[in-house]
N, C-alpha and C. Protein backbone atom coordinates (compact mmCIF):
# COMPACT_ATOMS: atom_id res chain seq x y z
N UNK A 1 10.67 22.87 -12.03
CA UNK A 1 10.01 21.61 -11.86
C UNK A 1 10.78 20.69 -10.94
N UNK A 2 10.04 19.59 -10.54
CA UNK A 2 10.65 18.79 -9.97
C UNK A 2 11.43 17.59 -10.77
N UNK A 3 11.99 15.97 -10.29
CA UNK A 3 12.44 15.28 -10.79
C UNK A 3 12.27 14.16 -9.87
N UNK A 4 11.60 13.13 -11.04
CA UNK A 4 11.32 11.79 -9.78
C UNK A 4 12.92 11.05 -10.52
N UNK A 5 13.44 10.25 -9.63
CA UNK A 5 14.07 9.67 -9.48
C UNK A 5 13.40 8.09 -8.99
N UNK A 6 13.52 6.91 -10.27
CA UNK A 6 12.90 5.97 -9.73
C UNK A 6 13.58 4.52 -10.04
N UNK A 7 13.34 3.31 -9.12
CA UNK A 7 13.94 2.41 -9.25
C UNK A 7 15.36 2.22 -8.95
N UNK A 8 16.31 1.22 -9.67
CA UNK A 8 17.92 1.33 -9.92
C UNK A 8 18.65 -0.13 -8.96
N UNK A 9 19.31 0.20 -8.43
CA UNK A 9 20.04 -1.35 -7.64
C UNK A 9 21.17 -0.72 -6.90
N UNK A 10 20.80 -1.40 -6.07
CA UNK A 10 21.60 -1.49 -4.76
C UNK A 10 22.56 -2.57 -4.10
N UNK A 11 24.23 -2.52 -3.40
CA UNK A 11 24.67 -4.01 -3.69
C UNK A 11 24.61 -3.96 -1.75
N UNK A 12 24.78 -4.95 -1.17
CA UNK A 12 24.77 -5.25 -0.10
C UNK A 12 26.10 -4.96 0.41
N UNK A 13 26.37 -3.70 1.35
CA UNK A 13 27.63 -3.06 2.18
C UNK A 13 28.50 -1.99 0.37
N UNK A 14 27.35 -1.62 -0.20
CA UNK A 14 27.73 -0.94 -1.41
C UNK A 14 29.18 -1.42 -2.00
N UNK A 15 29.11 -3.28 -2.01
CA UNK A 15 30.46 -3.52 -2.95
C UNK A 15 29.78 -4.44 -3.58
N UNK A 16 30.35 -3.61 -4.96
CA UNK A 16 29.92 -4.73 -6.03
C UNK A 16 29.93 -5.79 -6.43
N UNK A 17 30.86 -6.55 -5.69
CA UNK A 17 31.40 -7.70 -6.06
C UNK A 17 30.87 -8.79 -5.28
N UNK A 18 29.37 -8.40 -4.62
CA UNK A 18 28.65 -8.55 -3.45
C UNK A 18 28.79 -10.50 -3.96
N UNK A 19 28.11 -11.61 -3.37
CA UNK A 19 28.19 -12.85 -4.27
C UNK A 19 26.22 -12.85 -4.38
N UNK A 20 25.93 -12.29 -3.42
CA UNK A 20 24.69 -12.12 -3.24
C UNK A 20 24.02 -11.21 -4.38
N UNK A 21 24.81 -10.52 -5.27
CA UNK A 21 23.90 -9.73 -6.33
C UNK A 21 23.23 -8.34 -5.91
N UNK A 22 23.08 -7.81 -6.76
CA UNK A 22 22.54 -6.74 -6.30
C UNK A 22 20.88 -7.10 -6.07
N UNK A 23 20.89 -5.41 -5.06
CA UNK A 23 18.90 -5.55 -5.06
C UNK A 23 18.61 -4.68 -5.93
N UNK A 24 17.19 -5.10 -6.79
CA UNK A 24 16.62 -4.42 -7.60
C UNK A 24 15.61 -3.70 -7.05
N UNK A 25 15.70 -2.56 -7.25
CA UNK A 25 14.90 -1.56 -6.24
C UNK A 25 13.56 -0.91 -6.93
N UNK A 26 12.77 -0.83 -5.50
CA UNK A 26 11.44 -0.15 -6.17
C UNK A 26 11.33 1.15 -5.97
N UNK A 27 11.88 1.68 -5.64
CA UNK A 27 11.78 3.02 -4.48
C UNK A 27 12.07 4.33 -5.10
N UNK A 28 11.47 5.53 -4.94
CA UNK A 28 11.36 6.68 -5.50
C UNK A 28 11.44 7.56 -4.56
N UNK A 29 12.22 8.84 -5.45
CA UNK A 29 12.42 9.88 -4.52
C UNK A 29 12.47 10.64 -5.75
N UNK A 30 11.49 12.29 -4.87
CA UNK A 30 11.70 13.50 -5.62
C UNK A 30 12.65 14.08 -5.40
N UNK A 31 12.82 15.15 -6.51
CA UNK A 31 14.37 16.25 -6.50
C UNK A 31 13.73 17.39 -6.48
N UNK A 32 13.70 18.34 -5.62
CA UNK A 32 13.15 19.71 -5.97
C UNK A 32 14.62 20.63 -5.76
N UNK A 33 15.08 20.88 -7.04
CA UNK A 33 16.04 21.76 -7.60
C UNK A 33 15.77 23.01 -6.82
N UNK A 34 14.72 23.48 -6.43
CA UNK A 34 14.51 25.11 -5.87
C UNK A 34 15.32 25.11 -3.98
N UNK A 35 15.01 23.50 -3.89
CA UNK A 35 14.99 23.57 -2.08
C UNK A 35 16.63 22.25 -2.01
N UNK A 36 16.70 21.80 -3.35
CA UNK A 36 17.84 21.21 -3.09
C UNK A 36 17.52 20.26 -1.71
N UNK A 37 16.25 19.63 -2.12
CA UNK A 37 16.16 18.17 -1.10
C UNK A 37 15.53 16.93 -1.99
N UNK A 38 15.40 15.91 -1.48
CA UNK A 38 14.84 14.85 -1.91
C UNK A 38 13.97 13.75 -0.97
N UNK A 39 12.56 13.98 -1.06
CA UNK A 39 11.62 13.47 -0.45
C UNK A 39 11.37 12.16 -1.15
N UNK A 40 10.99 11.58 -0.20
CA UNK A 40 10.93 9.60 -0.62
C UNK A 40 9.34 9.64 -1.00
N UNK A 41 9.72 9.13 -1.99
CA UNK A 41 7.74 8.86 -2.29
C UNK A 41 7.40 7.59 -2.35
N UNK A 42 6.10 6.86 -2.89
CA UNK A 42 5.44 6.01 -3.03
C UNK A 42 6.49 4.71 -3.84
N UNK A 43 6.68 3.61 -3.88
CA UNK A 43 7.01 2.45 -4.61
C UNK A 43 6.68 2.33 -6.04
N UNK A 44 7.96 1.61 -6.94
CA UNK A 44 7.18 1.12 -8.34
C UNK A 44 6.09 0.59 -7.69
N UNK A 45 5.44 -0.55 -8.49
CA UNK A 45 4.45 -1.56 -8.38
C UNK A 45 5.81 -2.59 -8.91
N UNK A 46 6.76 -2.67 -9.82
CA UNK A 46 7.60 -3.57 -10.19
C UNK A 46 9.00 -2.51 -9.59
N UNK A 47 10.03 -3.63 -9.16
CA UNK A 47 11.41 -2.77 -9.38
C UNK A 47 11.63 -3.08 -10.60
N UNK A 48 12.73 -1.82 -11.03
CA UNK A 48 13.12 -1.66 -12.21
C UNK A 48 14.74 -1.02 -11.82
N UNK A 49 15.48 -1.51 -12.69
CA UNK A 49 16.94 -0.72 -13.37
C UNK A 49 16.91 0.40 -14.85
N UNK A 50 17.28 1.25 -14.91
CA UNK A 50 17.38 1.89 -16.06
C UNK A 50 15.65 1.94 -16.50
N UNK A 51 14.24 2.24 -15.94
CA UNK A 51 13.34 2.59 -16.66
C UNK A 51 12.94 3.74 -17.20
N UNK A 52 12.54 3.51 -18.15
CA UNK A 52 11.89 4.83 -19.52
C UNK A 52 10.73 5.26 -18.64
N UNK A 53 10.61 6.91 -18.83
CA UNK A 53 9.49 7.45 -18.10
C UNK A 53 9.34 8.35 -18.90
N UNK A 54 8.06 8.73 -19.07
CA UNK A 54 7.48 9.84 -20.02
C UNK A 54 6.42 10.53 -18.68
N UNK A 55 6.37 12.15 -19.30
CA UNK A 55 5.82 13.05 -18.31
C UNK A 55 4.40 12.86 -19.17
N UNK A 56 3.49 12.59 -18.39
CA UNK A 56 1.91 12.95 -19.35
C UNK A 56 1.49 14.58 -18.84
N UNK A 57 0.51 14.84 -19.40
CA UNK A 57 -0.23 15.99 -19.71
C UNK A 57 -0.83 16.48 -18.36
N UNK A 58 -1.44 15.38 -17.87
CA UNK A 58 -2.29 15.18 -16.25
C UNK A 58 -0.75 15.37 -15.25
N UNK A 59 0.47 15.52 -15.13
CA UNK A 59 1.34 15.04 -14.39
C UNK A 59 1.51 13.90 -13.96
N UNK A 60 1.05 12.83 -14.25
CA UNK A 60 1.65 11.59 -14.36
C UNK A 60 2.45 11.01 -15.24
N UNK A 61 2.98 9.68 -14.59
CA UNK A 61 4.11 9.55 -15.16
C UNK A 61 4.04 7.90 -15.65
N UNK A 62 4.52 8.16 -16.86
CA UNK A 62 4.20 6.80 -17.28
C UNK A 62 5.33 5.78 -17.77
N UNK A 63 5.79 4.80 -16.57
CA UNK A 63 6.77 3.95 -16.64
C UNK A 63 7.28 3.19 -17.05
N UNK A 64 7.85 2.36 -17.83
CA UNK A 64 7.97 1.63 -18.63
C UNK A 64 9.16 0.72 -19.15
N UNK A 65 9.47 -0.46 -19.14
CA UNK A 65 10.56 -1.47 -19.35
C UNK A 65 11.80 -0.66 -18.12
N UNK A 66 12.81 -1.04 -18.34
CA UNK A 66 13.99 -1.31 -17.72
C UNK A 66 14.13 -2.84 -17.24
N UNK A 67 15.45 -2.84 -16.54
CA UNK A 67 16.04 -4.42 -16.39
C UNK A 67 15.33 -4.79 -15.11
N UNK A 68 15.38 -6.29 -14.85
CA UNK A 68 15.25 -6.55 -13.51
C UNK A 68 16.59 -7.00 -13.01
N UNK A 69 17.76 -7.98 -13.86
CA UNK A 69 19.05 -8.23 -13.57
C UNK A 69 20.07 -8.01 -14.18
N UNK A 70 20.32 -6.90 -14.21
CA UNK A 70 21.27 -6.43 -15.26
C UNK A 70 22.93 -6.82 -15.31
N UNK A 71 23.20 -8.11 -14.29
CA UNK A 71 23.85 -8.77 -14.62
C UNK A 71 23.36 -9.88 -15.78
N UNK A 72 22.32 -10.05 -15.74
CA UNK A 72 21.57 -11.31 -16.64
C UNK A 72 20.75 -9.98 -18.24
N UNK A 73 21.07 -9.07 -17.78
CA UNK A 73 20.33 -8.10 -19.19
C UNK A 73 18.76 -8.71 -19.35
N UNK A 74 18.08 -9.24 -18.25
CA UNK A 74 16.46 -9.44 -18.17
C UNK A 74 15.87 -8.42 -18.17
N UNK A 75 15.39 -8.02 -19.43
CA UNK A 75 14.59 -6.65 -19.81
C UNK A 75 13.30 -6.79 -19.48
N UNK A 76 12.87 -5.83 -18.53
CA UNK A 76 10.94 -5.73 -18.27
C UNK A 76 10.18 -5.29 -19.73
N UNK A 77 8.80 -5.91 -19.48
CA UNK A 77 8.50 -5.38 -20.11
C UNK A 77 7.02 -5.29 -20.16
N UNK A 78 7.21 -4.55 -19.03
CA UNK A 78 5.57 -4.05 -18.41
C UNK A 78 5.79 -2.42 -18.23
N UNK A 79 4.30 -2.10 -17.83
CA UNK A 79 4.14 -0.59 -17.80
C UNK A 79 3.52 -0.27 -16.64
N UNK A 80 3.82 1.16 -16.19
CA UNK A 80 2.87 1.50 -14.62
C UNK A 80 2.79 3.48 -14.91
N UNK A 81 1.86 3.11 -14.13
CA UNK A 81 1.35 4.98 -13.90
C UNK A 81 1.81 5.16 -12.66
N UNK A 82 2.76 6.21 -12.69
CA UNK A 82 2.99 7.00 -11.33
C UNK A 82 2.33 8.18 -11.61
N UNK A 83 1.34 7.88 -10.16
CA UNK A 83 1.01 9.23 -10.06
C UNK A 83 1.43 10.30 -8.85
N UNK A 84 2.12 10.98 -9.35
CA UNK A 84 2.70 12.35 -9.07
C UNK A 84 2.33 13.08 -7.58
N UNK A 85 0.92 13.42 -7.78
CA UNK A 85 -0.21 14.17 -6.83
C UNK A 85 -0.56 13.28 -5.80
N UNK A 86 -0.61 11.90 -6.36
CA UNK A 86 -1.16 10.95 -4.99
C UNK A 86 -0.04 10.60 -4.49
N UNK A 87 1.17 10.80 -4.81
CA UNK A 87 2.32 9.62 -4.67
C UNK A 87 2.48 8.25 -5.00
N UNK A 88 1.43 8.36 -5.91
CA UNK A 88 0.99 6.54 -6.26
C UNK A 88 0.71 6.84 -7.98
């Protein structure tokens, strides 16, 4: 199988100690373990840090809470369908 990889944070010149904060990212990329690459797919609809994803039945994917500032521990708490097949 594959592996989406989604959301997370990013700091500006990758140092943490940025004053500017990190960015909270929307952005997804697959893992295909067989070919050992990672293709960029479609956007959350929200960025997220640390979100819960469950595989559905249809291959979609169903997204759910993580942080938006996880210096501030601001927990989401909305939901989205990734879908898989469309990239959306």
């Amino acid at each position: 199988g594959r592996v989406l990889i989604a959301g997370g944070h990013s700091y500006k010149n990758n140092y943490i100690f940025s004053f500017s904060g990190p960015k909270i990212l929307k952005s997804t990329e697959i893992y295909d373990p067989k070919t050992n690459t990672f293709t960029q797919s479609a956007n959350l609809k929200i960025a997220r840090v640390k979100p819960h994803m469950i595989l559905l039945k249809n291959g979609d994917i169903f997204v759910h809470n993580g942080y938006a500032l996880p210096a501030e521990n601001c927990y989401r708490k909305t939901t989205e369908i990734f879908k898989v097949n469309k990239r959306r």
